[in-house]
Structure formats: structure tokens, C-alpha cells
C-alpha atoms as a PDB file:
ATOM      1  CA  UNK A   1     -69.290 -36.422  23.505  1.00  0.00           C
ATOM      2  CA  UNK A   2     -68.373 -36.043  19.904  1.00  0.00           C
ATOM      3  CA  UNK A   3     -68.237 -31.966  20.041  1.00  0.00           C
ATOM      4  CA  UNK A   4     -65.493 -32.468  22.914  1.00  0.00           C
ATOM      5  CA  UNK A   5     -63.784 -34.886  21.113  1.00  0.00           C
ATOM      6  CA  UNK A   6     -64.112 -32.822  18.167  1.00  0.00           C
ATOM      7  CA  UNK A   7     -63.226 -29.439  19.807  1.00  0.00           C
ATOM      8  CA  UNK A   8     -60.285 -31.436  21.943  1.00  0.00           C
ATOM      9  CA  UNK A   9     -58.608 -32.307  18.225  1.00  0.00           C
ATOM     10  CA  UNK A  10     -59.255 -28.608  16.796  1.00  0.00           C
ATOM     11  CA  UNK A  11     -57.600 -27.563  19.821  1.00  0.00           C
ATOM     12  CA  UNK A  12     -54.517 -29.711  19.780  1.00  0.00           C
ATOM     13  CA  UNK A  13     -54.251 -28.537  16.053  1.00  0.00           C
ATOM     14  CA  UNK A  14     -54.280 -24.887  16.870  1.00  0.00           C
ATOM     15  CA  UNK A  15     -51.317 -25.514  19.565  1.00  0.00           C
ATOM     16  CA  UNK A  16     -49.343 -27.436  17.078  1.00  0.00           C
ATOM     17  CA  UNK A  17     -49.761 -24.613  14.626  1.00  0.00           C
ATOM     18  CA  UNK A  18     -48.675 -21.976  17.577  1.00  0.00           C
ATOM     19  CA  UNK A  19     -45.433 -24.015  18.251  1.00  0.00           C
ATOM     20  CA  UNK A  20     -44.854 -23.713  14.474  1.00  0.00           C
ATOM     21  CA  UNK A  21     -45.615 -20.532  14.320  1.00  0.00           C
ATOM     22  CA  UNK A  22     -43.852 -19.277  17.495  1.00  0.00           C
ATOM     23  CA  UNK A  23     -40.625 -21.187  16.279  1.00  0.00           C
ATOM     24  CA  UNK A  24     -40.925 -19.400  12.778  1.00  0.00           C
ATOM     25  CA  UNK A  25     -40.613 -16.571  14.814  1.00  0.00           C
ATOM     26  CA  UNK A  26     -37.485 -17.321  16.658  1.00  0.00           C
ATOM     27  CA  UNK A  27     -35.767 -18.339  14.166  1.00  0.00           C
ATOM     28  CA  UNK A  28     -36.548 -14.863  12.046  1.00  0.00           C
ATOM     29  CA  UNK A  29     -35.525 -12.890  15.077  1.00  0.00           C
ATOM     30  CA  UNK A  30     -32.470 -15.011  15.016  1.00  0.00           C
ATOM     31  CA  UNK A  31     -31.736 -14.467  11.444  1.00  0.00           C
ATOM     32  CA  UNK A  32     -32.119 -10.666  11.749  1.00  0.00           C
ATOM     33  CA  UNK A  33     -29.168 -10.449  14.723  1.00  0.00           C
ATOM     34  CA  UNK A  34     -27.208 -12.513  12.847  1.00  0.00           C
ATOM     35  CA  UNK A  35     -27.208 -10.368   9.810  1.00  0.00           C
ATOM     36  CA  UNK A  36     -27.001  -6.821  11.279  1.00  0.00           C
ATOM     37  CA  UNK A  37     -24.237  -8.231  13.498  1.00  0.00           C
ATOM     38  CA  UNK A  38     -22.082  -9.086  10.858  1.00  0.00           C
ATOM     39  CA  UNK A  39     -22.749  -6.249   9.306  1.00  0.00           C
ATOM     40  CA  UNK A  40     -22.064  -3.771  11.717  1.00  0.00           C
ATOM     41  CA  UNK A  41     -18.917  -5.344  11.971  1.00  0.00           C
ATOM     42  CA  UNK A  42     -17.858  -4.152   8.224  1.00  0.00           C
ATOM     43  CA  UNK A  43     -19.547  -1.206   7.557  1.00  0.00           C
ATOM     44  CA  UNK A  44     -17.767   1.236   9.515  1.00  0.00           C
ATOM     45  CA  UNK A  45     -15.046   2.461  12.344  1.00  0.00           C
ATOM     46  CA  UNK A  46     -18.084   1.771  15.296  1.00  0.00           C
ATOM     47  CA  UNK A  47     -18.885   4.806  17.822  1.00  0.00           C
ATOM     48  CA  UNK A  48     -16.859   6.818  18.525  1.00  0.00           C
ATOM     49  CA  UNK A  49     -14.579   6.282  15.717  1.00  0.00           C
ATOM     50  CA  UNK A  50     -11.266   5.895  18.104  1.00  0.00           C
ATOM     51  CA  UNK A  51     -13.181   3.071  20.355  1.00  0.00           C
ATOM     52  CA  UNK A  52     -11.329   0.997  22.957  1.00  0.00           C
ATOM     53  CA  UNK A  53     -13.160  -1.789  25.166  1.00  0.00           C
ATOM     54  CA  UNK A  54     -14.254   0.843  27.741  1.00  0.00           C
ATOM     55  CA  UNK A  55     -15.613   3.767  25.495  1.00  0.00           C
ATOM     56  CA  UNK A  56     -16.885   1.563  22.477  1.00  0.00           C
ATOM     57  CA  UNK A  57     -20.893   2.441  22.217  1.00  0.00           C
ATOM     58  CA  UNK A  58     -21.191   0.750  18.887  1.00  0.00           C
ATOM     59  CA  UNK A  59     -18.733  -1.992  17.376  1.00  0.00           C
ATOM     60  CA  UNK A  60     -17.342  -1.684  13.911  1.00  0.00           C
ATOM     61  CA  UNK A  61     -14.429  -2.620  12.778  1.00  0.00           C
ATOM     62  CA  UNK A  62     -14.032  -1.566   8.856  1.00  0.00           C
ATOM     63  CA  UNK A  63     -11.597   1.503   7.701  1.00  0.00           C
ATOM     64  CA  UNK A  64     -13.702   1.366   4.418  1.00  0.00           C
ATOM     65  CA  UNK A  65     -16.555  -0.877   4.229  1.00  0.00           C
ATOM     66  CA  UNK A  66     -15.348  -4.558   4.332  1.00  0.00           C
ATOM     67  CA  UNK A  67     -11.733  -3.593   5.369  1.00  0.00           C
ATOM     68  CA  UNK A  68     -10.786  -4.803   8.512  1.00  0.00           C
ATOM     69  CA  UNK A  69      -8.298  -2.508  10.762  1.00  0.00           C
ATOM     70  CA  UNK A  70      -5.999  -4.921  12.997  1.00  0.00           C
ATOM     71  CA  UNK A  71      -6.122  -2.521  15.883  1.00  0.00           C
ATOM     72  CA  UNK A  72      -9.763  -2.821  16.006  1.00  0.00           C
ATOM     73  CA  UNK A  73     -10.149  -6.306  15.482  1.00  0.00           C
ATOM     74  CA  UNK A  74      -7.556  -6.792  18.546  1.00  0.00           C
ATOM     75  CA  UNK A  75      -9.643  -4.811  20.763  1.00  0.00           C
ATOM     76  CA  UNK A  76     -13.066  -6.548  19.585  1.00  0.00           C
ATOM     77  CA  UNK A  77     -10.562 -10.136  20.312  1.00  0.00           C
ATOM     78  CA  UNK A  78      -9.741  -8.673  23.494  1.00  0.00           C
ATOM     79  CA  UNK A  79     -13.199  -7.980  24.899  1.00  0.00           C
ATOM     80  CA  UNK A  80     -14.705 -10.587  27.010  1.00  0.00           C
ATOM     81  CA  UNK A  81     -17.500 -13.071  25.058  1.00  0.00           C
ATOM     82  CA  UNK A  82     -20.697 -10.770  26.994  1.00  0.00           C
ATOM     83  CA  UNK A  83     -19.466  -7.144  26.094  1.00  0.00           C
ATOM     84  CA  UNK A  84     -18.953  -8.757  22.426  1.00  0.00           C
ATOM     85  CA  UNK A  85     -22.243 -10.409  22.401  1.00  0.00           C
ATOM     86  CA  UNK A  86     -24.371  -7.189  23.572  1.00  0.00           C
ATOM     87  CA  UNK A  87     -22.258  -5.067  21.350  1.00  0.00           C
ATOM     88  CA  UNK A  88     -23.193  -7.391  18.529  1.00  0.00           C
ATOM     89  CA  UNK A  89     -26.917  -6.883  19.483  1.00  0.00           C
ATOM     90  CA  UNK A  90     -27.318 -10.553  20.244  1.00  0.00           C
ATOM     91  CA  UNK A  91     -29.303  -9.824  23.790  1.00  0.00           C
ATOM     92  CA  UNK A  92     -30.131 -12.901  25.795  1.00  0.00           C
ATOM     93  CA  UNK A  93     -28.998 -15.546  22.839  1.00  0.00           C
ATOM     94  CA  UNK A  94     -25.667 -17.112  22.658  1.00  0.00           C
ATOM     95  CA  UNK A  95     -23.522 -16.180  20.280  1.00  0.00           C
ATOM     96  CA  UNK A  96     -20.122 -18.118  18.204  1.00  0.00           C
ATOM     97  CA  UNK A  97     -18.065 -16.355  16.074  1.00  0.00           C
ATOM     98  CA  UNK A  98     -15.192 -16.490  14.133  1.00  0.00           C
ATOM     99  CA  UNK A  99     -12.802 -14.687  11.173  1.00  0.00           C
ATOM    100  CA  UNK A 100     -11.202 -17.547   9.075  1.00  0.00           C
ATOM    101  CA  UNK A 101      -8.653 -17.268   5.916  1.00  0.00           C
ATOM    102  CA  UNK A 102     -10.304 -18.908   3.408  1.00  0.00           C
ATOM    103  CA  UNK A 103      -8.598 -22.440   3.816  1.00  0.00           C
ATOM    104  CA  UNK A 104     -10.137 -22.615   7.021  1.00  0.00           C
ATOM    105  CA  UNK A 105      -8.116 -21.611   9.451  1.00  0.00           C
ATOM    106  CA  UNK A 106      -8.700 -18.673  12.208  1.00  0.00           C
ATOM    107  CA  UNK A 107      -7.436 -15.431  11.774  1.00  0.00           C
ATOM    108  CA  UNK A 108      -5.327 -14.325  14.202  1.00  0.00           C
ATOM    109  CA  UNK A 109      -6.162 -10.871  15.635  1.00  0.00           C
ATOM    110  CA  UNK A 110      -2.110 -10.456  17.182  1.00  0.00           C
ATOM    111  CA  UNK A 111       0.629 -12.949  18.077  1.00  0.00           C
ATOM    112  CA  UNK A 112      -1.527 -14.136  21.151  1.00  0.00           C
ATOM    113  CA  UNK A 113      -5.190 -13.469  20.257  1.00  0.00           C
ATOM    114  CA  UNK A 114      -7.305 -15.745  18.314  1.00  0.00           C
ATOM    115  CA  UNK A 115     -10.251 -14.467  16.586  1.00  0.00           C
ATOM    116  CA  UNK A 116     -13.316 -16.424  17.434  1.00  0.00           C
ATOM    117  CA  UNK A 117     -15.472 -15.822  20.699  1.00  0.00           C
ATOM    118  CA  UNK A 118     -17.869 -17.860  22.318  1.00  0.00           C
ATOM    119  CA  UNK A 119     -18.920 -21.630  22.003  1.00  0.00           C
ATOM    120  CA  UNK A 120     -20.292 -23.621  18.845  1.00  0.00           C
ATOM    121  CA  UNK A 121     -23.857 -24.743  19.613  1.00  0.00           C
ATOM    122  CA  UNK A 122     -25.064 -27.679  21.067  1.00  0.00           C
ATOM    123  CA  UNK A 123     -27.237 -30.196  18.712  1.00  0.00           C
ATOM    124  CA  UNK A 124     -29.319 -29.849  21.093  1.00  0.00           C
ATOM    125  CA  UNK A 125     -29.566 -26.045  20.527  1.00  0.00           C
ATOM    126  CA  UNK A 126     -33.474 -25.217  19.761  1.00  0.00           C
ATOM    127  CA  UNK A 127     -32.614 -22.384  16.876  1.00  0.00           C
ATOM    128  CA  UNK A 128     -29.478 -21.573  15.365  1.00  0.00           C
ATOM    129  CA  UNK A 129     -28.998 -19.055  12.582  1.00  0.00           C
ATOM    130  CA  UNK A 130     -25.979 -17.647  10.641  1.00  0.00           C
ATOM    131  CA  UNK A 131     -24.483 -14.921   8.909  1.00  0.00           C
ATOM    132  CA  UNK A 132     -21.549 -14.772   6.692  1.00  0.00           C
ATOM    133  CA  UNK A 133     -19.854 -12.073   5.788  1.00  0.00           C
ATOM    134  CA  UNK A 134     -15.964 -12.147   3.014  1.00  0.00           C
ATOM    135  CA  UNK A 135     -13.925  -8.976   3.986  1.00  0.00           C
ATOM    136  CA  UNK A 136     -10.142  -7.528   3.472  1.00  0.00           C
ATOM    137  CA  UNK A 137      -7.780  -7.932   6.782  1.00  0.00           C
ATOM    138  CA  UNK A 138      -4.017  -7.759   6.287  1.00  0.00           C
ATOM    139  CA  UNK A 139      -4.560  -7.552   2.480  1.00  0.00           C
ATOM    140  CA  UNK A 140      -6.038 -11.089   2.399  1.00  0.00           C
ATOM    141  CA  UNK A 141      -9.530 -12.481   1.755  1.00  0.00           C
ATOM    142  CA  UNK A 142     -11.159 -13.642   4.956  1.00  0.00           C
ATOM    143  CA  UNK A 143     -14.875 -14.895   6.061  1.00  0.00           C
ATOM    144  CA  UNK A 144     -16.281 -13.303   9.049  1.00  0.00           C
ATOM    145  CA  UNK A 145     -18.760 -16.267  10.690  1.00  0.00           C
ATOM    146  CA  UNK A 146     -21.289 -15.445  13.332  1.00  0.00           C
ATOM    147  CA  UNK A 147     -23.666 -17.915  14.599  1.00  0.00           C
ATOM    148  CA  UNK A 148     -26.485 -16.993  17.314  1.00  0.00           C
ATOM    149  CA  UNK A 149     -28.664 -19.225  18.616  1.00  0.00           C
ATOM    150  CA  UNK A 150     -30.709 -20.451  21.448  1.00  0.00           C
ATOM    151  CA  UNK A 151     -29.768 -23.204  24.180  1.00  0.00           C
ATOM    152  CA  UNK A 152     -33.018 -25.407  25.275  1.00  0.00           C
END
């Protein structure tokens, strides 16, 4: 009796320490689309260089590195939140972004496009994960924001 209650109490340890483990992991994995998001974002033109919403293979949206072009960022605003979130590299996990001025407020890609896509997560999210990025668009400052995370 005491070896099964013994081996019952090493076992419920061992799952506790998987959960923790196994929600390390998430969260990393998060973490890592969060940051080369962002970054693909600012580090170049994307693929091919003259991209619109149907030929765009990879997103970018940086004349020079951290300089925004408006045409580009109208066409990312334009794109519907799942073509933005797999061009991101966000796969299966939800996805909120933004571009604020620094006071706060969003950017505004043109005169009828905001530029922020998806949903802010739920508290109830499981894992959420950030990446911020300060770039050049229209000669002022601004903060690119992208959150991914996981619902459930």
C-alpha cells in the first residue's frame, strides 16, 4: 500500500512538472512568432519587392530598415486578419496588432484604414506574448505592437 501511495504522489509530481514544462514551451514558441513577426515587418520591402495582397509571398513593409512605406502599410491594412496572420508566421495562434504614434493613438494606414488587425486577447487567453517594435512612418516616431497568443 505505501509503494502505490508513494508511486501515485511521484506520479502526480511528474505531471505537474510536464504541465510546467509543456507551458514553458508554449509560451517560448509564442515569444519567437512574436519577435520575427515584428521584425519581418521592418527589415525589408517583403517578396517580391513590388507586393500587393495577391502576389505578396513574404510581408515587409520597410524602404530602409525601420522605415515604413505608406503604400505598403495600406496594403498589409487592407488584407483580411488570416492572410495577415499566416503572412506574419503566426500559424494556428491568434494574433492582435497594432501601429500607434507614440501618445497612443493608432496610426492610420489612409483616410479610411486603421492600422490594427485582429482582436485583443481574452483574460482568459492560456499564453500571450508580445513584441514591440519603434519605427519611422510619415516622418514620425511610431510603435509597431503585435501580440499572439492562444485562446483556451
Amino acid at each position: 500500500m505505501v509503494s502505490i501511495g508513494l508511486f501515485l504522489i511521484l506520479f502526480a509530481m511528474m505531471e505537474a512538472q510536464w504541465d510546467f514544462f509543456a507551458k514553458q514551451g508554449e509560451q517560448a514558441d509564442l515569444q519567437m512568432k512574436a519577435l520575427r513577426g515584428a521584425d519581418m515587418l521592418l527589415n525589408g520591402p517583403g517578396y517580391p519587392e513590388t507586393w500587393n495582397a495577391s502576389t505578396v509571398k513574404k510581408i515587409g513593409l520597410a524602404q530602409d530598415r525601420g522605415v515604413i512605406r505608406q503604400d505598403k502599410l495600406t496594403a498589409f491594412a487592407a488584407m483580411n486578419y488570416s492572410s495577415a496572420r499566416n503572412l506574419l508566421g503566426a500559424g494556428r495562434s491568434d494574433v492582435y496588432m497594432n501601429f500607434t504614434y507614440l501618445n497612443g493613438s493608432i496610426v492610420r494606414a489612409n483616410s479610411t484604414l486603421n492600422a490594427s488587425w485582429g482582436s485583443v486577447p481574452a483574460s482568459s487567453s492560456s499564453a500571450v506574448s508580445s513584441a514591440r517594435r519603434i519605427a519611422v512612418y510619415n516622418g514620425q516616431v511610431v510603435s509597431v505592437n503585435l501580440l499572439v497568443y492562444e485562446n483556451g
